[in-house]
N, C-alpha and C. Protein backbone atom coordinates (compact mmCIF):
# COMPACT_ATOMS: atom_id res chain seq x y z
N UNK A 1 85.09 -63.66 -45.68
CA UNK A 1 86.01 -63.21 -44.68
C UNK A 1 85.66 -63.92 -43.36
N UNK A 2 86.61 -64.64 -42.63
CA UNK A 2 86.56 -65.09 -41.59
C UNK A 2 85.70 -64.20 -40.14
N UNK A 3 85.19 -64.89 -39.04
CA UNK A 3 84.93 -64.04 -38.27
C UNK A 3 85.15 -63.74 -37.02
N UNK A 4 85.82 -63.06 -36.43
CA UNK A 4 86.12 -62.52 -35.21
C UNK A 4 85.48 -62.66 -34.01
N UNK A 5 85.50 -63.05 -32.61
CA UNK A 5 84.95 -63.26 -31.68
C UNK A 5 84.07 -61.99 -31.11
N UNK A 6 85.45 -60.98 -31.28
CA UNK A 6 84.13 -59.99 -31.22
C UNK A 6 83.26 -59.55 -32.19
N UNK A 7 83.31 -59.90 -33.61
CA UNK A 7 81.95 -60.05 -34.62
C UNK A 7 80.84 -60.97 -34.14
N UNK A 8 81.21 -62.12 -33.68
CA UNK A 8 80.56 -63.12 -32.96
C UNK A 8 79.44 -62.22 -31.90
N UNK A 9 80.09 -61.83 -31.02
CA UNK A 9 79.59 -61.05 -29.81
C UNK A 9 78.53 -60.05 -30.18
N UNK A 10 79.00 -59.14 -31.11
CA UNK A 10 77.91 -57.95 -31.87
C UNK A 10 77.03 -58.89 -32.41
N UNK A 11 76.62 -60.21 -33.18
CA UNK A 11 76.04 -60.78 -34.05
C UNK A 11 75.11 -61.55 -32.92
N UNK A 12 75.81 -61.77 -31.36
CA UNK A 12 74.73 -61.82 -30.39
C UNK A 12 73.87 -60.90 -29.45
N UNK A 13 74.69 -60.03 -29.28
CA UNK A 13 74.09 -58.61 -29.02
C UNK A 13 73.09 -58.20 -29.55
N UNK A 14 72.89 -58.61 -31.09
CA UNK A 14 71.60 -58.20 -31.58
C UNK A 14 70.41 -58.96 -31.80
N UNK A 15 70.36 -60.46 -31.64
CA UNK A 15 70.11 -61.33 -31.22
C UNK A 15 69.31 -61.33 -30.07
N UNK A 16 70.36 -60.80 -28.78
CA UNK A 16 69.55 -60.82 -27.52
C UNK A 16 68.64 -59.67 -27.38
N UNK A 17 69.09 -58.37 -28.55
CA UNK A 17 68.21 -57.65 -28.51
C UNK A 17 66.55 -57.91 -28.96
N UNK A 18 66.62 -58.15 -29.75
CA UNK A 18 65.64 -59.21 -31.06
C UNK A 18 64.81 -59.39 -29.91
N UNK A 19 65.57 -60.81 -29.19
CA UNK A 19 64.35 -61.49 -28.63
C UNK A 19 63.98 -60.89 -26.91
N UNK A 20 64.85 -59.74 -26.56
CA UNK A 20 64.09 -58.95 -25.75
C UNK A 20 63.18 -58.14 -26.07
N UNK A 21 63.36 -57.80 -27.13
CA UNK A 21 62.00 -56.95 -27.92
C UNK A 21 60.41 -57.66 -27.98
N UNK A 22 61.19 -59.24 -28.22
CA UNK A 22 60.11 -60.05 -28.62
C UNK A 22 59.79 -60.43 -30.45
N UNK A 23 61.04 -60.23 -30.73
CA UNK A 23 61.06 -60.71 -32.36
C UNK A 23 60.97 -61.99 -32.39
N UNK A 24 61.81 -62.26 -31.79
CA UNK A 24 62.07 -63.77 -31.84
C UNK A 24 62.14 -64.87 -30.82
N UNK A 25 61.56 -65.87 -30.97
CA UNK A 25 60.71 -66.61 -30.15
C UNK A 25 61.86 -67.53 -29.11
N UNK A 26 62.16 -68.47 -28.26
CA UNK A 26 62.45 -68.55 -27.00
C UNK A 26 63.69 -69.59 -28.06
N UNK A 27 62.82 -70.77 -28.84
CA UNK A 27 63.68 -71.95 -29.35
C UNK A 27 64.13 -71.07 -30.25
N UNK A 28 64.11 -70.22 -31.07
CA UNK A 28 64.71 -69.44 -32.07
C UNK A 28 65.89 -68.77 -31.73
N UNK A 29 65.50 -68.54 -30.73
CA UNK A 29 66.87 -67.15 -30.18
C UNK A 29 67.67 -68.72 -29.74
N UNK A 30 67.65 -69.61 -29.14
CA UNK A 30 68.30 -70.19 -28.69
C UNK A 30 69.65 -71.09 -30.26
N UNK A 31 68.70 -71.54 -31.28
CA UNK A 31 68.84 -71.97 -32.35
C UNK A 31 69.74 -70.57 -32.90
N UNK A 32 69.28 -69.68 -32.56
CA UNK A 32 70.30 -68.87 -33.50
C UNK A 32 71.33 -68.39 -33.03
N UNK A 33 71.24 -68.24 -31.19
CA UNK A 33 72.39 -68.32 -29.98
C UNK A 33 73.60 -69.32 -30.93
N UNK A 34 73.28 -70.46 -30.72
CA UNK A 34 74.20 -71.61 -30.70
C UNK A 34 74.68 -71.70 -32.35
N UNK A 35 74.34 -71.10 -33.21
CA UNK A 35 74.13 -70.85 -34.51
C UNK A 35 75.72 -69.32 -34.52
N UNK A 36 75.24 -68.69 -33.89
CA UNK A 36 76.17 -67.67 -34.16
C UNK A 36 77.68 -68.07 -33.62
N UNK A 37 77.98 -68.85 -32.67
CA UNK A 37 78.78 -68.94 -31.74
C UNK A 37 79.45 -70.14 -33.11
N UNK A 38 78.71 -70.92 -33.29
CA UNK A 38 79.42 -71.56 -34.89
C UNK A 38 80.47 -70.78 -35.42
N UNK A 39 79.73 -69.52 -35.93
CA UNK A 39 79.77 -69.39 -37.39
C UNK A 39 81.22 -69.18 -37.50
N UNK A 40 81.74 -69.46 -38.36
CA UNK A 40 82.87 -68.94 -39.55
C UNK A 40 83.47 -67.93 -39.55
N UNK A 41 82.13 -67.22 -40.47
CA UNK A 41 82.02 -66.13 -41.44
C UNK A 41 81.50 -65.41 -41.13
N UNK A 42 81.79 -63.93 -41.65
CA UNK A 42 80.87 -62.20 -41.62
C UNK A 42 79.47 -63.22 -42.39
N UNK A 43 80.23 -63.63 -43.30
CA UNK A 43 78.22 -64.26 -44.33
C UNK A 43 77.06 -64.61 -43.44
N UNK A 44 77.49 -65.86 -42.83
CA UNK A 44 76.92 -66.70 -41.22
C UNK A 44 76.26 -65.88 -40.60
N UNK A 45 77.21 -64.78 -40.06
CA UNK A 45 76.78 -63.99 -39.07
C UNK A 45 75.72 -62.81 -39.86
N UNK A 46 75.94 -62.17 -40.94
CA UNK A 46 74.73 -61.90 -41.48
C UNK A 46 73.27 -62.53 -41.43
N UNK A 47 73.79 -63.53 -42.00
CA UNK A 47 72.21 -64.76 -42.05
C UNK A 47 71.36 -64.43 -40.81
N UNK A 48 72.45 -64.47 -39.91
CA UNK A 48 71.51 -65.13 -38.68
C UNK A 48 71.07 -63.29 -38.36
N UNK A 49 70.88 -62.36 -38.49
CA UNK A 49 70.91 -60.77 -37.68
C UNK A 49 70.37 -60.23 -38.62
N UNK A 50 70.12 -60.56 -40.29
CA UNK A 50 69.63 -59.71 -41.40
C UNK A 50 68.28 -59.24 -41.06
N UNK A 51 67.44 -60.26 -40.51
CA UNK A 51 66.04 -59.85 -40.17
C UNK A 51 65.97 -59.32 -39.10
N UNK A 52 66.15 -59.13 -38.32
CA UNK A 52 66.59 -57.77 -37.04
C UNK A 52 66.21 -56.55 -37.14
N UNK A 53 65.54 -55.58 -36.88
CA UNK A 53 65.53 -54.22 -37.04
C UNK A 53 67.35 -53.48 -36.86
N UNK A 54 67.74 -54.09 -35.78
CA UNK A 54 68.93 -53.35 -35.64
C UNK A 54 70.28 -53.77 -36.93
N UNK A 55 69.92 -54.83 -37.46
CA UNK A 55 70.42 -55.29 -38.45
C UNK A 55 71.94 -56.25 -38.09
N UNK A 56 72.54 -56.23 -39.21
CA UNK A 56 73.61 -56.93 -39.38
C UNK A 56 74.79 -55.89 -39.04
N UNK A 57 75.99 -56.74 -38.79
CA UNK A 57 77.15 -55.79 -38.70
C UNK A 57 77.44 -54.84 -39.42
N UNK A 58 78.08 -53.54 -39.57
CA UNK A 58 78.40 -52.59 -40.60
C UNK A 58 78.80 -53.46 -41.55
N UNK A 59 78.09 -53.19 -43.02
CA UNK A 59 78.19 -53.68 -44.30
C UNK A 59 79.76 -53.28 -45.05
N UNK A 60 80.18 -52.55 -44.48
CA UNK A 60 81.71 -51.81 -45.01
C UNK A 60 82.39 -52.94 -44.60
N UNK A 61 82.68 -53.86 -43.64
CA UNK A 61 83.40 -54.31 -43.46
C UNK A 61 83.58 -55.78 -44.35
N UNK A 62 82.20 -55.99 -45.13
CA UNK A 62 81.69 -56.67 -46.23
C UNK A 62 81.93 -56.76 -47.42
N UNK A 63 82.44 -55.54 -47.47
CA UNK A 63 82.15 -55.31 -48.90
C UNK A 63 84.14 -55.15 -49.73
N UNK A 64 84.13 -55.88 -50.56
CA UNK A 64 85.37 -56.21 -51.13
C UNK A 64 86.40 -54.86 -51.46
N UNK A 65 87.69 -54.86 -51.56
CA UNK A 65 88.61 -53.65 -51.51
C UNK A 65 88.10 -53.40 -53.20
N UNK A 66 88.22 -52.35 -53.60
CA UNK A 66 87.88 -51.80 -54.95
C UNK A 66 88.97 -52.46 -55.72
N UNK A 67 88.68 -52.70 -57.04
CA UNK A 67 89.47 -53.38 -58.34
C UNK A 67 90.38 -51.96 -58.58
N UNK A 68 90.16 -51.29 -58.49
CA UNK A 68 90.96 -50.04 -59.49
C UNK A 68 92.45 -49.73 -58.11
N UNK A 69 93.17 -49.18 -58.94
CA UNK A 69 94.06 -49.01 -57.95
C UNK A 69 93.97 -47.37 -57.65
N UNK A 70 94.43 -47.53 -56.56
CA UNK A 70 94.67 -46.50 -55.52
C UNK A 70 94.86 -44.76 -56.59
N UNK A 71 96.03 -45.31 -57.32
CA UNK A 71 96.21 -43.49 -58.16
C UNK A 71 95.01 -43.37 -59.29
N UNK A 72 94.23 -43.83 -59.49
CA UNK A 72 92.67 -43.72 -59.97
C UNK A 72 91.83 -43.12 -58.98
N UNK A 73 91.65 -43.39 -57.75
CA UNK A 73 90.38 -43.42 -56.65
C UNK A 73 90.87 -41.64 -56.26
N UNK A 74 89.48 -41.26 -56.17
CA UNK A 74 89.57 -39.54 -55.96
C UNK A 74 90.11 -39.29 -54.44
N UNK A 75 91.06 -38.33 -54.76
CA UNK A 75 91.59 -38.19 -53.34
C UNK A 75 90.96 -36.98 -52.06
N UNK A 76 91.10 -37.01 -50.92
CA UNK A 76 90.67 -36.00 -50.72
C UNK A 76 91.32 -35.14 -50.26
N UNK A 77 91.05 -33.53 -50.43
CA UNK A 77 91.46 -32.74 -50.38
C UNK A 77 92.23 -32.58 -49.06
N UNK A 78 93.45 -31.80 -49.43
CA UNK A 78 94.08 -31.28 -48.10
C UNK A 78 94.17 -30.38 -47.68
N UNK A 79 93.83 -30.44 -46.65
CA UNK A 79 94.04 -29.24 -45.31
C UNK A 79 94.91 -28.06 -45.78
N UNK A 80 94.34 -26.67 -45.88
CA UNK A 80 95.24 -26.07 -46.52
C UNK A 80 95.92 -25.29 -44.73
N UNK A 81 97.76 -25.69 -45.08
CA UNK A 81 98.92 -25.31 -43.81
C UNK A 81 98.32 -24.09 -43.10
N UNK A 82 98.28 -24.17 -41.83
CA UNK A 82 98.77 -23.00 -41.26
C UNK A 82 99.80 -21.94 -41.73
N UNK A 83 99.68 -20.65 -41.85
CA UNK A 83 100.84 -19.81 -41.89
C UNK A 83 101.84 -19.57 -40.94
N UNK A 84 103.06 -19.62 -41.59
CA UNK A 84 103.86 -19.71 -40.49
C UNK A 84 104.12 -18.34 -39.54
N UNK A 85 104.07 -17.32 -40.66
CA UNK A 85 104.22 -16.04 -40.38
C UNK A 85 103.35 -16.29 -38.69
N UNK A 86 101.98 -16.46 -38.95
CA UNK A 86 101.15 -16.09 -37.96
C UNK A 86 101.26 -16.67 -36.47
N UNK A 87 102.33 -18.21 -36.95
CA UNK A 87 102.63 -18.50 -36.03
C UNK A 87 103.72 -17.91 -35.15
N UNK A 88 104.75 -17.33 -35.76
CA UNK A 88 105.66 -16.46 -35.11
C UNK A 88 105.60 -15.46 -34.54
N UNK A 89 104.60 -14.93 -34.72
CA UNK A 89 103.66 -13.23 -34.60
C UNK A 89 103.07 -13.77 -33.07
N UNK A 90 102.22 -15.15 -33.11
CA UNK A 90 101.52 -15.74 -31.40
C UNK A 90 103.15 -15.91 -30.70
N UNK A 91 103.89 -16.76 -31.17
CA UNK A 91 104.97 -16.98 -30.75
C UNK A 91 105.55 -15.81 -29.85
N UNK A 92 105.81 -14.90 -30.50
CA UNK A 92 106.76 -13.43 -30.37
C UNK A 92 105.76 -12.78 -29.29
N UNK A 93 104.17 -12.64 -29.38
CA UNK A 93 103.28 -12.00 -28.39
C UNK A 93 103.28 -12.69 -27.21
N UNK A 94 103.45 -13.88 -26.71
CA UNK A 94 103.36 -14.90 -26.50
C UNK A 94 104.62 -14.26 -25.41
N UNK A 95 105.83 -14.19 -25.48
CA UNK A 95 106.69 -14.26 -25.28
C UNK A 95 107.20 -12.90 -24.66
N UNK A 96 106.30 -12.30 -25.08
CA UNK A 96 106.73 -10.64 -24.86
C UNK A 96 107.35 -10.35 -23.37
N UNK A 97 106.30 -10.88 -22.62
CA UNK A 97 106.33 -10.59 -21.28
C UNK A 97 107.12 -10.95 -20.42
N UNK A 98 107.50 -11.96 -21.21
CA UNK A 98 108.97 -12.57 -20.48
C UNK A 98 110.47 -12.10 -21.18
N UNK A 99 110.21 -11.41 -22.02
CA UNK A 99 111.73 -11.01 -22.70
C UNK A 99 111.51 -9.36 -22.22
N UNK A 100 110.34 -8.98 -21.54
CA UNK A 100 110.97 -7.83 -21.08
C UNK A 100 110.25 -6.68 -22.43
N UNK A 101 109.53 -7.52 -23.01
CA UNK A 101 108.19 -6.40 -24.32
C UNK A 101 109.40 -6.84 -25.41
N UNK A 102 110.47 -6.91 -25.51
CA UNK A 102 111.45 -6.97 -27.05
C UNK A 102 111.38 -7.61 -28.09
N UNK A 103 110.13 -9.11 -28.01
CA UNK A 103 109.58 -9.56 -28.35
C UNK A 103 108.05 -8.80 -29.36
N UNK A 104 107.72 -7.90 -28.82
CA UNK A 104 106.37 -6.98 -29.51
C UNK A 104 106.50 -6.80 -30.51
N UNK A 105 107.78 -6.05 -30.92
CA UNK A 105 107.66 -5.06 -32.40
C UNK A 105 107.59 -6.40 -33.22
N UNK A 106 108.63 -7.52 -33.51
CA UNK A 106 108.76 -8.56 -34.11
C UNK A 106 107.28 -9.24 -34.28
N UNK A 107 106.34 -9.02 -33.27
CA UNK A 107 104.89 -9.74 -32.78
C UNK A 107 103.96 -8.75 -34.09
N UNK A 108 104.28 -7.65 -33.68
CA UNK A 108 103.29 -7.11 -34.58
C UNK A 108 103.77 -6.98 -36.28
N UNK A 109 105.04 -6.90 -36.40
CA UNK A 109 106.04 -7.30 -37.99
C UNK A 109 104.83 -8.56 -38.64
N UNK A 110 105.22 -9.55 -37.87
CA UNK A 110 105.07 -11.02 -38.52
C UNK A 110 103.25 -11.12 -38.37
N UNK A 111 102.84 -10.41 -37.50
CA UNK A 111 101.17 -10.28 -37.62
C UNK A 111 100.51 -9.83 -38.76
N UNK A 112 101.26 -8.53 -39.23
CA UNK A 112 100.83 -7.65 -40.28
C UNK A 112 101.00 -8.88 -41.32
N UNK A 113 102.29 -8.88 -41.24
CA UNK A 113 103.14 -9.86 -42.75
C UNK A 113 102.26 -11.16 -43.11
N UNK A 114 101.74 -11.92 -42.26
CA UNK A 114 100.92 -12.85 -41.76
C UNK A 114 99.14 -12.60 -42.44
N UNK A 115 98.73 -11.81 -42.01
CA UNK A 115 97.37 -11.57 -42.46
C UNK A 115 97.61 -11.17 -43.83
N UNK A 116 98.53 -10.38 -44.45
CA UNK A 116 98.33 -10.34 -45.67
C UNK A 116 98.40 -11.27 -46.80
N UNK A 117 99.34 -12.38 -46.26
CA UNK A 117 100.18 -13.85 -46.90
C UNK A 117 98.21 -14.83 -46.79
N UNK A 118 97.81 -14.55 -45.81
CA UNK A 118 96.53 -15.33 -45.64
C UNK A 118 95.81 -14.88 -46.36
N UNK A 119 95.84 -13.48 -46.41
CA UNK A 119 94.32 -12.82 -47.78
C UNK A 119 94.99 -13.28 -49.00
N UNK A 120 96.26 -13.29 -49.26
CA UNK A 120 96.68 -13.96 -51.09
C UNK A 120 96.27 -15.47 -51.18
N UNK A 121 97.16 -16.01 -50.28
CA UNK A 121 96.99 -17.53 -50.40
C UNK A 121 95.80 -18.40 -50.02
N UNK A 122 95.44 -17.82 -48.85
CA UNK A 122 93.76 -18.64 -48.23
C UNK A 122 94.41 -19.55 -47.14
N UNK A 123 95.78 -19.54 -46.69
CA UNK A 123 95.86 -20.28 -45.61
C UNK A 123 95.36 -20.08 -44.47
N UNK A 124 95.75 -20.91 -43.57
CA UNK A 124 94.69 -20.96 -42.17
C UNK A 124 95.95 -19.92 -41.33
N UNK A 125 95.55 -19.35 -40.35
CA UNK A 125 96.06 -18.89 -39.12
C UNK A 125 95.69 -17.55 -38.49
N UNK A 126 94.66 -16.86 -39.20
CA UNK A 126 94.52 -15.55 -39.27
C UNK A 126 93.95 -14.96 -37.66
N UNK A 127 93.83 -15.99 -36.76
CA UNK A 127 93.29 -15.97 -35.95
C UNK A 127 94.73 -16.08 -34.60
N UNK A 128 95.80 -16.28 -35.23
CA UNK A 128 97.07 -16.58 -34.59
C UNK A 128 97.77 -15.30 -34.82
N UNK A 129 97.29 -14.78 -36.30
CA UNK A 129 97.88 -13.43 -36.16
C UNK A 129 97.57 -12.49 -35.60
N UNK A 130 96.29 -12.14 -35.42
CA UNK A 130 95.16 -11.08 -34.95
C UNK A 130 96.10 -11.44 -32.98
N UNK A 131 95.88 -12.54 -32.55
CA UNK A 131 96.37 -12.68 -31.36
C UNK A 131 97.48 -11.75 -31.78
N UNK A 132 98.67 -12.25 -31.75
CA UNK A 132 100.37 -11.85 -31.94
C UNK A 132 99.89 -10.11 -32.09
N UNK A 133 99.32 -10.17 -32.71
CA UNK A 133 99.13 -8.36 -33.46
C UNK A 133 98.45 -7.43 -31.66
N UNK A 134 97.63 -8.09 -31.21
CA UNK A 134 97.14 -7.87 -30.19
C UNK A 134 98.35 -7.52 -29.30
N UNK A 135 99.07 -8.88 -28.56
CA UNK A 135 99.89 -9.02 -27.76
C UNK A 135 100.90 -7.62 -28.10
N UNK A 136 101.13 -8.10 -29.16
CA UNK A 136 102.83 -7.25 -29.27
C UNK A 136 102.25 -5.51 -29.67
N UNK A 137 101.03 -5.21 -29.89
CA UNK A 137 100.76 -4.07 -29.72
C UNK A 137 100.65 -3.49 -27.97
N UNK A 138 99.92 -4.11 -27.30
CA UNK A 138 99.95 -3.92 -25.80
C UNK A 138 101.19 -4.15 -25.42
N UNK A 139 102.38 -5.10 -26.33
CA UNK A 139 103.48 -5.02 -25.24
C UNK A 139 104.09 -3.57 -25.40
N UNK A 140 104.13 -3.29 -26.92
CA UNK A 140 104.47 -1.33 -27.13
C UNK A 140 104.11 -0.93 -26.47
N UNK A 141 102.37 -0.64 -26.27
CA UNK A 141 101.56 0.10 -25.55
C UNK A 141 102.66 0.57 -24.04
N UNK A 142 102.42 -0.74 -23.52
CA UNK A 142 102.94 -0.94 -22.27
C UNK A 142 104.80 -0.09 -22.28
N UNK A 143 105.65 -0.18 -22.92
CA UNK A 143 106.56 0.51 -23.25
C UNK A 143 106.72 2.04 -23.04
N UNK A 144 106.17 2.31 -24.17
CA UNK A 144 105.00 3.83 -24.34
C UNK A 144 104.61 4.47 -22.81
N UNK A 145 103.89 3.45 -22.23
CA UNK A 145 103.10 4.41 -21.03
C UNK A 145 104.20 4.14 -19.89
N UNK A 146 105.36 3.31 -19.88
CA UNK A 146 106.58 3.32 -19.18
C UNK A 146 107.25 4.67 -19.60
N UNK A 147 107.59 5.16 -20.50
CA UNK A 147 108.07 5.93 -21.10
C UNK A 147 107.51 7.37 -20.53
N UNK A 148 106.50 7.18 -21.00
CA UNK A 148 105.72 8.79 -20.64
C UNK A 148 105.85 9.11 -19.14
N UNK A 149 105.34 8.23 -18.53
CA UNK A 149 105.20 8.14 -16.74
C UNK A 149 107.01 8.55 -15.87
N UNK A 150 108.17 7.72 -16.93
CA UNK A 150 109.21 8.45 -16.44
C UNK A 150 109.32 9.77 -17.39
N UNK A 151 108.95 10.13 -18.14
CA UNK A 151 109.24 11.21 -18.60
C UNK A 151 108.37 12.48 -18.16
N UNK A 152 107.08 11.86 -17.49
CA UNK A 152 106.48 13.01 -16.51
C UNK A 152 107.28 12.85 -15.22
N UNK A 153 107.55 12.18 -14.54
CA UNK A 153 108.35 11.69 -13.28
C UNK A 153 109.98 13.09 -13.27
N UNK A 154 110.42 12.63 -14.70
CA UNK A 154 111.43 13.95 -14.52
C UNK A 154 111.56 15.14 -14.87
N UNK A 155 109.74 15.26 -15.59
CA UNK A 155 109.59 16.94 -15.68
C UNK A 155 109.05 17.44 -14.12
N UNK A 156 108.68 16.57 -13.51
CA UNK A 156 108.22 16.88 -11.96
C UNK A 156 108.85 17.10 -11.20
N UNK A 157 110.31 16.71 -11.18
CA UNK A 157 111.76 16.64 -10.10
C UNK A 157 112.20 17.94 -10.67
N UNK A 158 112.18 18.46 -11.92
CA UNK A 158 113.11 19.38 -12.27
C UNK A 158 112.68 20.64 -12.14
């Protein structure tokens, strides 16, 4: 594989490290200076950095694409979705305060509905519902103690 200027650059970088350490001697670093700035190749640029403590460039970039094709090679697993439920439940709590609480009951519906869909399936969000369930319970709450406060308010007038 051909080599890149900035492969070039890393392949002197370690080089100048080398011989600031004191690996490598004054005509050497220089010989292998003017040596790298040559090269070609990832190969080249190996040669010259293999004996290095810090080494050669990442070897991945070395190493040939696999023979087997792609629907053979193990895949990796996916991300199991967010629930949506749970997202509608943050959504709806979320929102409460600006629709005036009408938003709550719906907050705490899709919270409940939500955590249970997560204990069957194992999806992610349970932490979106618990919010929503929160919110839209305090937005009731808040309802509730509106409620009571005028309803003491007009056992007091009467």
């Amino acid at each position: 594989m051909r080599a890149s200027h900035a492969d070039r650059e890393r392949a002197v970088d370690v080089l100048k490290a080398g011989f600031a350490e004191g690996r490598l001697a004054q005509a050497e670093y220089e010989q292998r200076m003017g040596r790298a700035y040559q090269a070609q190749t990832h190969a080249e640029l190996q040669m010259l950095v293999a004996d290095l403590p810090q080494g050669p460039v990442p070897q991945a970039q070395f190493t040939p694409r696999p023979a087997v094709p792609a629907t053979f090679l193990p895949q990796m697993p996916m991300p199991q979705p967010t629930n949506g439920s749970a997202t509608g439940a943050l959504v709806c709590g979320l929102i409460a305060p600006f629709t005036w609480g009408l938003t709550s009951i719906p907050a705490v519906i899709l919270g409940h509905k939500a955590r249970a869909e997560i204990r069957r399936t194992g999806e992610r969000g349970d932490g979106q519902a618990v919010a929503g369930l929160v919110l839209g319970w305090l937005g009731i709450g808040a309802w509730a103690l509106f409620f009571l406060v005028m309803a003491l308010l007009a056992v007091t007038r009467a």
